[in-house]
N, C-alpha and C. Protein backbone atom coordinates (compact mmCIF):
# COMPACT_ATOMS: atom_id res chain seq x y z
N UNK A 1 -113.84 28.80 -8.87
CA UNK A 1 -112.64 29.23 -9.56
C UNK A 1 -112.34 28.22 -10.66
N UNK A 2 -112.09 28.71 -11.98
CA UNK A 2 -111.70 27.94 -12.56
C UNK A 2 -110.32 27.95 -12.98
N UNK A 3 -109.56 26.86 -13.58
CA UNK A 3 -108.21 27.05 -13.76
C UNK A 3 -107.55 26.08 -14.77
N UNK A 4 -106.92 26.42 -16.09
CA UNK A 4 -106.45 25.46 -16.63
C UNK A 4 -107.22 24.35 -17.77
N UNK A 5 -108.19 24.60 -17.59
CA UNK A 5 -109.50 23.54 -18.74
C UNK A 5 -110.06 22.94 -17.37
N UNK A 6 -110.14 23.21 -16.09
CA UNK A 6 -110.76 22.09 -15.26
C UNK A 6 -111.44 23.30 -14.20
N UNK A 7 -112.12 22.98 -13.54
CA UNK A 7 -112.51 23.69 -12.19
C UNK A 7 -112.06 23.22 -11.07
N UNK A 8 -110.91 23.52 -10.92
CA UNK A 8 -110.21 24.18 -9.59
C UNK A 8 -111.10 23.87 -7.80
N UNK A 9 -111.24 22.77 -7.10
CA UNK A 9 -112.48 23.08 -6.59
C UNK A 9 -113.65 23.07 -6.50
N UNK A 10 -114.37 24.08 -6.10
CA UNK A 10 -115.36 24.18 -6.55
C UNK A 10 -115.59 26.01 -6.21
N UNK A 11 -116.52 26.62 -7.08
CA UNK A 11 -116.92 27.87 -7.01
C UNK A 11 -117.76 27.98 -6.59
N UNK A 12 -117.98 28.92 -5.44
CA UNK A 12 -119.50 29.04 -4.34
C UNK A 12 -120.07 30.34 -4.50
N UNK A 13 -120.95 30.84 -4.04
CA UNK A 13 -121.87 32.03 -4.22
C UNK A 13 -122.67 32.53 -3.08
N UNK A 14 -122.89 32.67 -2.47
CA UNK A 14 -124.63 32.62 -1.42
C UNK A 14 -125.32 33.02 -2.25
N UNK A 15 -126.86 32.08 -2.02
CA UNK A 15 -127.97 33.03 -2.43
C UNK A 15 -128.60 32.92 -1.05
N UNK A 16 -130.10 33.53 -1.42
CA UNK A 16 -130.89 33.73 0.14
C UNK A 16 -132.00 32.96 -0.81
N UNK A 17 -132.08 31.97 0.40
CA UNK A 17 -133.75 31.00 -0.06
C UNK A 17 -134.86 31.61 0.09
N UNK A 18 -135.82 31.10 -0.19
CA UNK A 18 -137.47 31.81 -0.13
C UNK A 18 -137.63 32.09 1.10
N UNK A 19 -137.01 31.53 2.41
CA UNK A 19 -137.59 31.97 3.72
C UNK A 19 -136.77 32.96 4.07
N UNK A 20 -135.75 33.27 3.52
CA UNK A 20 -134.90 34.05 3.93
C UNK A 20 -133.39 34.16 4.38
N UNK A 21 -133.38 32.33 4.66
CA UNK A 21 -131.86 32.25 5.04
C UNK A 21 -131.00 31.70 3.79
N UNK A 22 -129.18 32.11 4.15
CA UNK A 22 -128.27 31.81 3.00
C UNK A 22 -128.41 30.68 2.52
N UNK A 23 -128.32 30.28 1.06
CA UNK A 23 -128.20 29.38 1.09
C UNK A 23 -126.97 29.46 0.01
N UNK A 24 -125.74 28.19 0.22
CA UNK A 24 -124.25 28.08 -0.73
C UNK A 24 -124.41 27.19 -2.18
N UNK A 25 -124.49 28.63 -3.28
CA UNK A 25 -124.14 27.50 -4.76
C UNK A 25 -122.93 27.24 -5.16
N UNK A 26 -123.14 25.91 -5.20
CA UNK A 26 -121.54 25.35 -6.14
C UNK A 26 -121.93 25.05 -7.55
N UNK A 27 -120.77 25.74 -7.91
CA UNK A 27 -120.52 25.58 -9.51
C UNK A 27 -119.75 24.41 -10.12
N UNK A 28 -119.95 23.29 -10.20
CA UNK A 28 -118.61 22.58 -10.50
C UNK A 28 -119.14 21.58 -11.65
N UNK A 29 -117.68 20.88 -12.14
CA UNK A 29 -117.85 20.38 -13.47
C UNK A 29 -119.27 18.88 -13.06
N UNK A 30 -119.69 18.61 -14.70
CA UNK A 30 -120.66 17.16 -14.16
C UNK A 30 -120.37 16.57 -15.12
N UNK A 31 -121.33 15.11 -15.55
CA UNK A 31 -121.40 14.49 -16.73
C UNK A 31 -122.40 14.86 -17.75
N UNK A 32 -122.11 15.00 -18.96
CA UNK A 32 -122.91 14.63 -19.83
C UNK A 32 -124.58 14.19 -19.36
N UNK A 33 -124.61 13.41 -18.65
CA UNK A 33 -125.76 12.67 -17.74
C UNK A 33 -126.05 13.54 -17.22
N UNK A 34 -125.35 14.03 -16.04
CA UNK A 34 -125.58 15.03 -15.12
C UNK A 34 -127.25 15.89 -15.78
N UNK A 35 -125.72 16.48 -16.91
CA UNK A 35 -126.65 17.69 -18.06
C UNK A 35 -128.17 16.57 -18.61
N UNK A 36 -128.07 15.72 -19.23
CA UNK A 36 -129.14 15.05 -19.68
C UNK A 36 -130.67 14.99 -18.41
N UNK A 37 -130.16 14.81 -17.52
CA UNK A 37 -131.27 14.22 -16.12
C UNK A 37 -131.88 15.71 -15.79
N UNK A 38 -130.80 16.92 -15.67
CA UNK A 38 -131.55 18.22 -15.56
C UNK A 38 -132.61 19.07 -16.35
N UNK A 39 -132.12 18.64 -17.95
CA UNK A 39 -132.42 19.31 -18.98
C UNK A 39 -134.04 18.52 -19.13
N UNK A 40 -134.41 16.98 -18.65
CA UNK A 40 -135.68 16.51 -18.62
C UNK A 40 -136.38 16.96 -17.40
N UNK A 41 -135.86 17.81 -16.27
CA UNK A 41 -136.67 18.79 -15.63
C UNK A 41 -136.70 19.79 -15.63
N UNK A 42 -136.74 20.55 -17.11
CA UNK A 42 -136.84 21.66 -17.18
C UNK A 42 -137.76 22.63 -18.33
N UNK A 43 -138.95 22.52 -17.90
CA UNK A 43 -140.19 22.72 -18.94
C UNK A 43 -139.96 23.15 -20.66
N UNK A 44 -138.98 24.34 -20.26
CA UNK A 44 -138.21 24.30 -21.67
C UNK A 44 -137.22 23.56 -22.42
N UNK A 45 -136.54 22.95 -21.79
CA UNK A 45 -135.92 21.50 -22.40
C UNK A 45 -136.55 20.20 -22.62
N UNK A 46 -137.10 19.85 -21.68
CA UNK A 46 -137.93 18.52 -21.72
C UNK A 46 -138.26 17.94 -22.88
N UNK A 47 -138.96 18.74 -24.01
CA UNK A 47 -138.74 18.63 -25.19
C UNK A 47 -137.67 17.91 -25.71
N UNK A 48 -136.64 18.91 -25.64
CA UNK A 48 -135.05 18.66 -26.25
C UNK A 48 -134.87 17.15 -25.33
N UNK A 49 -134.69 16.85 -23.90
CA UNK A 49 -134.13 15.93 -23.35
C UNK A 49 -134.61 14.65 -23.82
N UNK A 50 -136.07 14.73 -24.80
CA UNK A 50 -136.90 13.47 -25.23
C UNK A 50 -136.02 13.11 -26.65
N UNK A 51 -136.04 14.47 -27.17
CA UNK A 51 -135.09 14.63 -28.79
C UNK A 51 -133.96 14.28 -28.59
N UNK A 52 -133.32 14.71 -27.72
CA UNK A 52 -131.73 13.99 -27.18
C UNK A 52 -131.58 13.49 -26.65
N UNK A 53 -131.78 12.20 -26.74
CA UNK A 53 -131.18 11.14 -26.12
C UNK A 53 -129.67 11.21 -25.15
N UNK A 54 -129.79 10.52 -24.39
CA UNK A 54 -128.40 10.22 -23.36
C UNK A 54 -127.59 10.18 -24.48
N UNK A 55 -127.47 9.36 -25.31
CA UNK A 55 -126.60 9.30 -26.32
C UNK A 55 -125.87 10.19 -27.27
N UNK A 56 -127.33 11.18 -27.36
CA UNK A 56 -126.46 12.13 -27.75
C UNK A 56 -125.88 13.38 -27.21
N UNK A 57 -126.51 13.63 -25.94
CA UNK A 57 -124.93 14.04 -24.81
C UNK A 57 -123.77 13.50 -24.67
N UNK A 58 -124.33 12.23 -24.28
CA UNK A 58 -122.78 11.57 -24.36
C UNK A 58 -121.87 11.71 -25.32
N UNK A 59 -122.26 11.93 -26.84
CA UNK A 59 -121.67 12.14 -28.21
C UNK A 59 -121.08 13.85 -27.87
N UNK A 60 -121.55 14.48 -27.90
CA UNK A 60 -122.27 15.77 -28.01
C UNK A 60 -120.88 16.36 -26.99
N UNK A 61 -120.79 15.73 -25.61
CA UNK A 61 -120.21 16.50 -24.10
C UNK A 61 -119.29 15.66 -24.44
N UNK A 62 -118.67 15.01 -25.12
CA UNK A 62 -117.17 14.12 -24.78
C UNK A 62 -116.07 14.86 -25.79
N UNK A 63 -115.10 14.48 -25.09
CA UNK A 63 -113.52 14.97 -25.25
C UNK A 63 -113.43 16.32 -24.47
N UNK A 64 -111.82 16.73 -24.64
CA UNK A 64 -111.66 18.14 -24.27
C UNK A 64 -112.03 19.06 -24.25
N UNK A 65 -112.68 19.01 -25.07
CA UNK A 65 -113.26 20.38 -25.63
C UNK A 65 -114.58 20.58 -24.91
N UNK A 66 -115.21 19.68 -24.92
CA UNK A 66 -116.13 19.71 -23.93
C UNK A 66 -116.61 20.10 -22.21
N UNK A 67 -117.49 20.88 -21.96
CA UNK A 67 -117.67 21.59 -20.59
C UNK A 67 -119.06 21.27 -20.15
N UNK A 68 -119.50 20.47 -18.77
CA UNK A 68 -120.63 20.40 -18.30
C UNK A 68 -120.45 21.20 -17.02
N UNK A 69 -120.99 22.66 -16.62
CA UNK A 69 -121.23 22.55 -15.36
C UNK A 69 -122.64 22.45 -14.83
N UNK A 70 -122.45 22.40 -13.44
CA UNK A 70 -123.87 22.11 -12.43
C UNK A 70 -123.71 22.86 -11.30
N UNK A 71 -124.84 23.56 -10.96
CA UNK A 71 -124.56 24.03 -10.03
C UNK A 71 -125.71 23.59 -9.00
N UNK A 72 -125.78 23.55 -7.88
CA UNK A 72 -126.77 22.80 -7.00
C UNK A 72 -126.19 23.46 -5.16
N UNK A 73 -127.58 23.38 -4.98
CA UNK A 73 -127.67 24.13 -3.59
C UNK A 73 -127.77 22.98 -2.59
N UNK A 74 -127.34 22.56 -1.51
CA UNK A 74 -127.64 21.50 -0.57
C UNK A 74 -126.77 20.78 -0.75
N UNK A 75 -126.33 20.33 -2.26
CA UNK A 75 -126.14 19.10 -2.80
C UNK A 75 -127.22 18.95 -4.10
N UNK A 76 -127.89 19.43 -4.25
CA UNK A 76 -129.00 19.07 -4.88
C UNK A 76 -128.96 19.91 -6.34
N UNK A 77 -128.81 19.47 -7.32
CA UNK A 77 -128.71 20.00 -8.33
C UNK A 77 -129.86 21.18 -9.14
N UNK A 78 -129.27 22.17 -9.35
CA UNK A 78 -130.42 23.11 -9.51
C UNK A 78 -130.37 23.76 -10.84
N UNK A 79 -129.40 23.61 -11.80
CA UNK A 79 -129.01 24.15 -13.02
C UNK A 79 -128.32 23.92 -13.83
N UNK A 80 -127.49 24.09 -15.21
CA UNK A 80 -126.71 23.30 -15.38
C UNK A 80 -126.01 24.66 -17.18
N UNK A 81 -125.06 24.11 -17.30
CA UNK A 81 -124.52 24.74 -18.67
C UNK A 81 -123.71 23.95 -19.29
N UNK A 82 -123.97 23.21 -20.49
CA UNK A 82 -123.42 22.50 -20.92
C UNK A 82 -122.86 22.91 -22.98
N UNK A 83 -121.42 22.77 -23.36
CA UNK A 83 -121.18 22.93 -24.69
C UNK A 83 -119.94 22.33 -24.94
N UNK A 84 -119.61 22.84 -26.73
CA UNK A 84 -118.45 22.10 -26.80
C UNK A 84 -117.88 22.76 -28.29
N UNK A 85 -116.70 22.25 -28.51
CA UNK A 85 -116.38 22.85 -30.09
C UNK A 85 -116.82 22.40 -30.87
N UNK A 86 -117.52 23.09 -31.33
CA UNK A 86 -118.97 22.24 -32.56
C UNK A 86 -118.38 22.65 -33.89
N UNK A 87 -117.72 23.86 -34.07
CA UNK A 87 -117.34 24.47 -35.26
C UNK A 87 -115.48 24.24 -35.41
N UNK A 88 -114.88 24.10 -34.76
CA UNK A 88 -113.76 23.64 -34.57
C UNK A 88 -112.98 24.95 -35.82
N UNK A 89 -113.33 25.97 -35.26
CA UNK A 89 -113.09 27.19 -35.82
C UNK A 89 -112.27 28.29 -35.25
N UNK A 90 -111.96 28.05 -33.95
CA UNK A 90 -111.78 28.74 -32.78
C UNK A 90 -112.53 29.35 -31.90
N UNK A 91 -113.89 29.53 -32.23
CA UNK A 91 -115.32 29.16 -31.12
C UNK A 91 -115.65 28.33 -30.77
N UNK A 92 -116.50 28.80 -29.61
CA UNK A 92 -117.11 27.49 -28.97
C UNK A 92 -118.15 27.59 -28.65
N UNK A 93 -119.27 26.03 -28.60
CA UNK A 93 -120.82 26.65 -28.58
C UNK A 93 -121.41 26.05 -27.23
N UNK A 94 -122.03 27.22 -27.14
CA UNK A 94 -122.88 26.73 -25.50
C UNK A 94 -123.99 25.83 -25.88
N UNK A 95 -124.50 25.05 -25.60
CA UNK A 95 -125.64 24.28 -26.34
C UNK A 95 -126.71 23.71 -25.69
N UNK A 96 -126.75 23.57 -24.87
CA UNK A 96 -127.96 23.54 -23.76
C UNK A 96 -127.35 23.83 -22.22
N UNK A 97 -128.53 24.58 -21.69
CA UNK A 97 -128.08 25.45 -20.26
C UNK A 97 -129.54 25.69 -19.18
N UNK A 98 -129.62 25.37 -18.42
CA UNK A 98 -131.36 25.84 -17.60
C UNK A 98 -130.90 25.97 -16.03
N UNK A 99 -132.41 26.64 -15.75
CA UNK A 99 -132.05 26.68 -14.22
C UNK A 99 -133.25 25.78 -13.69
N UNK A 100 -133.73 25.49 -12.92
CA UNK A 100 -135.15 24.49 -12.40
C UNK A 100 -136.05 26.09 -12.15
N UNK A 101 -136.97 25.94 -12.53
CA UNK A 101 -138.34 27.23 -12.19
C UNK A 101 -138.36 27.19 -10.45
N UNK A 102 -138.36 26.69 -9.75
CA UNK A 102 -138.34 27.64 -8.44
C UNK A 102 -136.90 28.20 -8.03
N UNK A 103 -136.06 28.01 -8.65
CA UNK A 103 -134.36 28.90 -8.29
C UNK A 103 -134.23 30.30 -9.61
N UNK A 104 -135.04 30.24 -10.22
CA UNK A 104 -134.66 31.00 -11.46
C UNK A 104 -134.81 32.78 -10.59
N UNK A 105 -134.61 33.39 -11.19
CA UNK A 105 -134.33 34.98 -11.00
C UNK A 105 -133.06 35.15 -9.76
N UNK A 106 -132.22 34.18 -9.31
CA UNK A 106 -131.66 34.22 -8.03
C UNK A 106 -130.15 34.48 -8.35
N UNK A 107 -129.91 34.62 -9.64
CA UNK A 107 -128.59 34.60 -10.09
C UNK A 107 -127.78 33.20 -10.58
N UNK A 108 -128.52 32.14 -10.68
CA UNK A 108 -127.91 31.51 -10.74
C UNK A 108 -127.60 30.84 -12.62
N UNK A 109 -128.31 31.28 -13.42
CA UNK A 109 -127.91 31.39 -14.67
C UNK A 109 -126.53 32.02 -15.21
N UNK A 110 -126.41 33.28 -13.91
CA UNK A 110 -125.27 33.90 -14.25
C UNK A 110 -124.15 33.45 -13.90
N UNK A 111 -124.09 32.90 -12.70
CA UNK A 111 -123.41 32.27 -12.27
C UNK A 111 -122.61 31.52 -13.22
N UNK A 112 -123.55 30.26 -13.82
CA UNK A 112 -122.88 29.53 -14.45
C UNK A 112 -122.29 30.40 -15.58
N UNK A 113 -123.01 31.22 -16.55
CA UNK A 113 -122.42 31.85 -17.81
C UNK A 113 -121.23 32.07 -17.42
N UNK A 114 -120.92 32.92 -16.60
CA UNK A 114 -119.98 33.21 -15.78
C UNK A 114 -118.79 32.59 -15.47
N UNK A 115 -118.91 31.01 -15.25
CA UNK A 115 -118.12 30.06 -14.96
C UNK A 115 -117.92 29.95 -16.68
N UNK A 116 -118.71 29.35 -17.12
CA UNK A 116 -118.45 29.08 -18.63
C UNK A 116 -117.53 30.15 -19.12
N UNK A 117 -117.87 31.37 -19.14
CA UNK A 117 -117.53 32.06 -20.33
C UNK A 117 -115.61 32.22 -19.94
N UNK A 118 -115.40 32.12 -18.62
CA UNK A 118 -114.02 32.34 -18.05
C UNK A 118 -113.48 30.72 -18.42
N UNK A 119 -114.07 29.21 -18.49
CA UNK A 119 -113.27 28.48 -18.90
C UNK A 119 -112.67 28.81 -20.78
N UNK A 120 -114.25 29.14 -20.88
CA UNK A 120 -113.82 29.38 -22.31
C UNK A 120 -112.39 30.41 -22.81
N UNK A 121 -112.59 31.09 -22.21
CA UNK A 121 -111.64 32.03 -22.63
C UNK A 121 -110.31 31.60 -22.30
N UNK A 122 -110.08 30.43 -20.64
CA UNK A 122 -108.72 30.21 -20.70
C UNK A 122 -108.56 28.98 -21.54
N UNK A 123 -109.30 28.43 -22.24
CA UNK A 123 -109.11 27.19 -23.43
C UNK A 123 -108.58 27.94 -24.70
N UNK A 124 -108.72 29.67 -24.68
CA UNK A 124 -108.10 29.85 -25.79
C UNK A 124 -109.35 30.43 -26.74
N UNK A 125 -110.43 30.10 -26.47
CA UNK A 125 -111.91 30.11 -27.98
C UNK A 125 -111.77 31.90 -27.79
N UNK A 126 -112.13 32.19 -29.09
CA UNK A 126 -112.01 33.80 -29.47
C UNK A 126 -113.77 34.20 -29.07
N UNK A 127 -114.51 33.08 -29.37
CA UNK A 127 -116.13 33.72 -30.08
C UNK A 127 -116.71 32.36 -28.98
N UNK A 128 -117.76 32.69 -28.95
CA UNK A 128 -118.04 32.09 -27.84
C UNK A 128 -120.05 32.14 -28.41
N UNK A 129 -120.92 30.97 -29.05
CA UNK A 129 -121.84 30.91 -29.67
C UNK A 129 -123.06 30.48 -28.60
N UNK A 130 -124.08 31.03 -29.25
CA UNK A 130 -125.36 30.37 -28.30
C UNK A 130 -126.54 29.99 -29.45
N UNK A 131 -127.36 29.38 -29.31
CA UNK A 131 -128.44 29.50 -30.24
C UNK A 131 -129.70 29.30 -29.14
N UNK A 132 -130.72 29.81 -29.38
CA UNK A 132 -131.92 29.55 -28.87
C UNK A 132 -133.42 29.93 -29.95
N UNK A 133 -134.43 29.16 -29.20
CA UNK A 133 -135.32 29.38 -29.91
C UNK A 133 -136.26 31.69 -29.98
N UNK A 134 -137.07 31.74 -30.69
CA UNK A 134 -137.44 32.75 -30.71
C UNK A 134 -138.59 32.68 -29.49
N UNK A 135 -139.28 31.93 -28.70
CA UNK A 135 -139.71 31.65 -28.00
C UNK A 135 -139.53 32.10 -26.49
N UNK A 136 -138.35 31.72 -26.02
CA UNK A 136 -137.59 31.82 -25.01
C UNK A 136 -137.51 33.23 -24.97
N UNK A 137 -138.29 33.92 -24.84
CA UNK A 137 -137.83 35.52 -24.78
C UNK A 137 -137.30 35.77 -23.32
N UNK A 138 -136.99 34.93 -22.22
CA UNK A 138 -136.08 36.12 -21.14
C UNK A 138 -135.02 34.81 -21.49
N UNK A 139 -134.26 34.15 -22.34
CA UNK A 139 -133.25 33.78 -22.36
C UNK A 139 -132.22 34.75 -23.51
N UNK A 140 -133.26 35.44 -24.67
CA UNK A 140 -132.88 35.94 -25.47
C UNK A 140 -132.21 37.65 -24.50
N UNK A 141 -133.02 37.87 -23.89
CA UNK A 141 -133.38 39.35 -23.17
C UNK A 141 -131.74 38.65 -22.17
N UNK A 142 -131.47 38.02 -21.47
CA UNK A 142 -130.32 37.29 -20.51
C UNK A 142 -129.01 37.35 -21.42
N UNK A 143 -129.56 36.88 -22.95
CA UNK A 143 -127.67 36.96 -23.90
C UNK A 143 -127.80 38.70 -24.16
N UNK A 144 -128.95 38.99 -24.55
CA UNK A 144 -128.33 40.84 -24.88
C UNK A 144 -127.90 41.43 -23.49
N UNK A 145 -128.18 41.01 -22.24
CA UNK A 145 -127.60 41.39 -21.33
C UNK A 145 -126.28 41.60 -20.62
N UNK A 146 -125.87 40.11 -21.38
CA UNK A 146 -124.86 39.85 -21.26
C UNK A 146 -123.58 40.07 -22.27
N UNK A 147 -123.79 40.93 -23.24
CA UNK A 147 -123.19 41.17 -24.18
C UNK A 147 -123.21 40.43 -25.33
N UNK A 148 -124.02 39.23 -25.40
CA UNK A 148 -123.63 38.52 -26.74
C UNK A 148 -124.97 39.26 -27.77
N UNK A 149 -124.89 39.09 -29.04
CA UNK A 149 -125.51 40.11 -30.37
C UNK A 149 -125.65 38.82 -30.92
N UNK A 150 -126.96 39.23 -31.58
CA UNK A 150 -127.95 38.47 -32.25
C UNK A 150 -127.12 38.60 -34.04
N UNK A 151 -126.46 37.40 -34.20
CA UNK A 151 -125.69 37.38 -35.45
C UNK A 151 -126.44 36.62 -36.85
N UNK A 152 -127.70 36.04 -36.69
CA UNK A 152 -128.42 34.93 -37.83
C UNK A 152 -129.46 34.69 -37.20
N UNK A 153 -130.55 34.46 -37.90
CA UNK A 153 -131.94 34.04 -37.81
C UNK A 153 -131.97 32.54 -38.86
N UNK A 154 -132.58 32.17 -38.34
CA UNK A 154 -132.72 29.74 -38.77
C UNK A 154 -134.31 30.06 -38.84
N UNK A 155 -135.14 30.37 -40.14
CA UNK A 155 -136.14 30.34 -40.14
C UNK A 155 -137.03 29.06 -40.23
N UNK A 156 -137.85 28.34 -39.22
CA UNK A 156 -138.47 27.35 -39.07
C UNK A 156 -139.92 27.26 -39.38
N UNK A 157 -140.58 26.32 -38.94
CA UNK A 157 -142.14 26.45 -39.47
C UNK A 157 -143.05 27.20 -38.94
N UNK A 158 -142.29 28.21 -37.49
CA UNK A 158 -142.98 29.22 -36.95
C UNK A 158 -142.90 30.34 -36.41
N UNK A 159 -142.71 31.18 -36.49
CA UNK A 159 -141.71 32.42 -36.02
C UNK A 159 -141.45 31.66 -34.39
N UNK A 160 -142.27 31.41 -33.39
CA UNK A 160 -141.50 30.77 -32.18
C UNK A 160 -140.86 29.95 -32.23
N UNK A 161 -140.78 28.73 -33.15
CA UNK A 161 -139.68 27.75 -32.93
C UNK A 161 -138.36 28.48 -34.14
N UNK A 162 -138.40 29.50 -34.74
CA UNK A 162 -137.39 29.84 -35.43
C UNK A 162 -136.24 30.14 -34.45
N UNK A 163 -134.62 29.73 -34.83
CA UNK A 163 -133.52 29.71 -34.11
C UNK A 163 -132.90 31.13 -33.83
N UNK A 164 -132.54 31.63 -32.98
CA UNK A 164 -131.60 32.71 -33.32
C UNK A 164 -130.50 32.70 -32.61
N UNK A 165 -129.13 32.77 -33.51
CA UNK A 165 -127.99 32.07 -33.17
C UNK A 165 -127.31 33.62 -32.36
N UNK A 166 -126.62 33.78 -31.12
CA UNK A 166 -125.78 34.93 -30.96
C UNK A 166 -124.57 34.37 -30.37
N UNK A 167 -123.93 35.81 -30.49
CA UNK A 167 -122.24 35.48 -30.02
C UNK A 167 -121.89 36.52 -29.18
N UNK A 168 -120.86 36.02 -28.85
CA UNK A 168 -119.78 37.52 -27.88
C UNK A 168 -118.47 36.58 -28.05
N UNK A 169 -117.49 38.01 -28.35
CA UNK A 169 -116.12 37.81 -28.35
C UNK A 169 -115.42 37.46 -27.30
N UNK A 170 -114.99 36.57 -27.09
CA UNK A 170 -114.28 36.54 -25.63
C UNK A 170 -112.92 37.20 -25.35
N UNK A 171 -112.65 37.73 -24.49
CA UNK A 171 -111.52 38.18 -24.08
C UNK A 171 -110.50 37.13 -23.26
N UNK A 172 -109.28 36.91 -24.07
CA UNK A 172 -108.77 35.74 -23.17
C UNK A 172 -107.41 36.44 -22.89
């Protein structure tokens, strides 16, 4: 549950593990760090986590405006969604987000969007931004799912690393 610019708690879920029994995700806020330590285990970030330095999470995730969640099964951290007001426009941008490859298809991406997109909306942000590479095709296939529309193309040195920025309006 979230409430107020903070998470309330914590927000839980069941999923069912590979053998079959429940297992409880919590959604709750982290650090900057948190986000940094996940994003270097995560084949598609790893990249980014070498390019971004701690430092520049730390830059990047600080003040109010800023939102890290994590969500983790056991205790054990398994995903993460991290952004902030980058445009200081009345949107707000999601900016790095993953799940670890053996939890992925389990819901737990949604989860967090989910958590995110409801703080966002009680902070007030109208538009609510993502960017990803052209690469990532089931992250792209996950925002049209979710309602956000492919608004700009960032043409780079390869059609896969080219950016494509989308949005969805938030309802607050």
């Amino acid at each position: 549950m979230i409430r107020d610019g903070a998470i309330a708690g914590r927000s839980s879920h069941l999923l069912r593990a590979p053998d079959g029994s429940d297992l409880e995700l919590r959604v709750e806020r982290g650090s900057p760090i948190d986000a940094w330590r996940l994003a270097g285990q995560i084949a598609e970030l790893g990249g980014e986590s070498e390019i971004h330095g701690q430092e520049v999470y730390r830059q990047r995730l600080a003040g109010d405006s800023a939102l890290v969640l994590i969500a983790s099964l056991k205790g054990r951290p398994v995903g993460f969604k991290a952004g902030y007001d980058r445009y200081h426009d009345g949107s707000w941008y999601s900016w790095m987000g993953g799940v670890l490859e053996p939890w992925r298809g389990r819901g737990i991406a949604q989860r967090l969007l989910e958590a995110q997109e409801a703080w966002v909306a009680r902070q007030g942000y109208q538009l609510l931004y993502v960017k990803t590479r052209n690469r990532h095709k089931r992250m792209i296939a996950f925002l049209a799912m979710n309602g956000y529309d492919a608004l700009r193309l960032e043409e780079k040195s390869s059609v896969d690393e080219s950016r494509i920025l989308f949005g969805k309006v938030i309802e607050t």
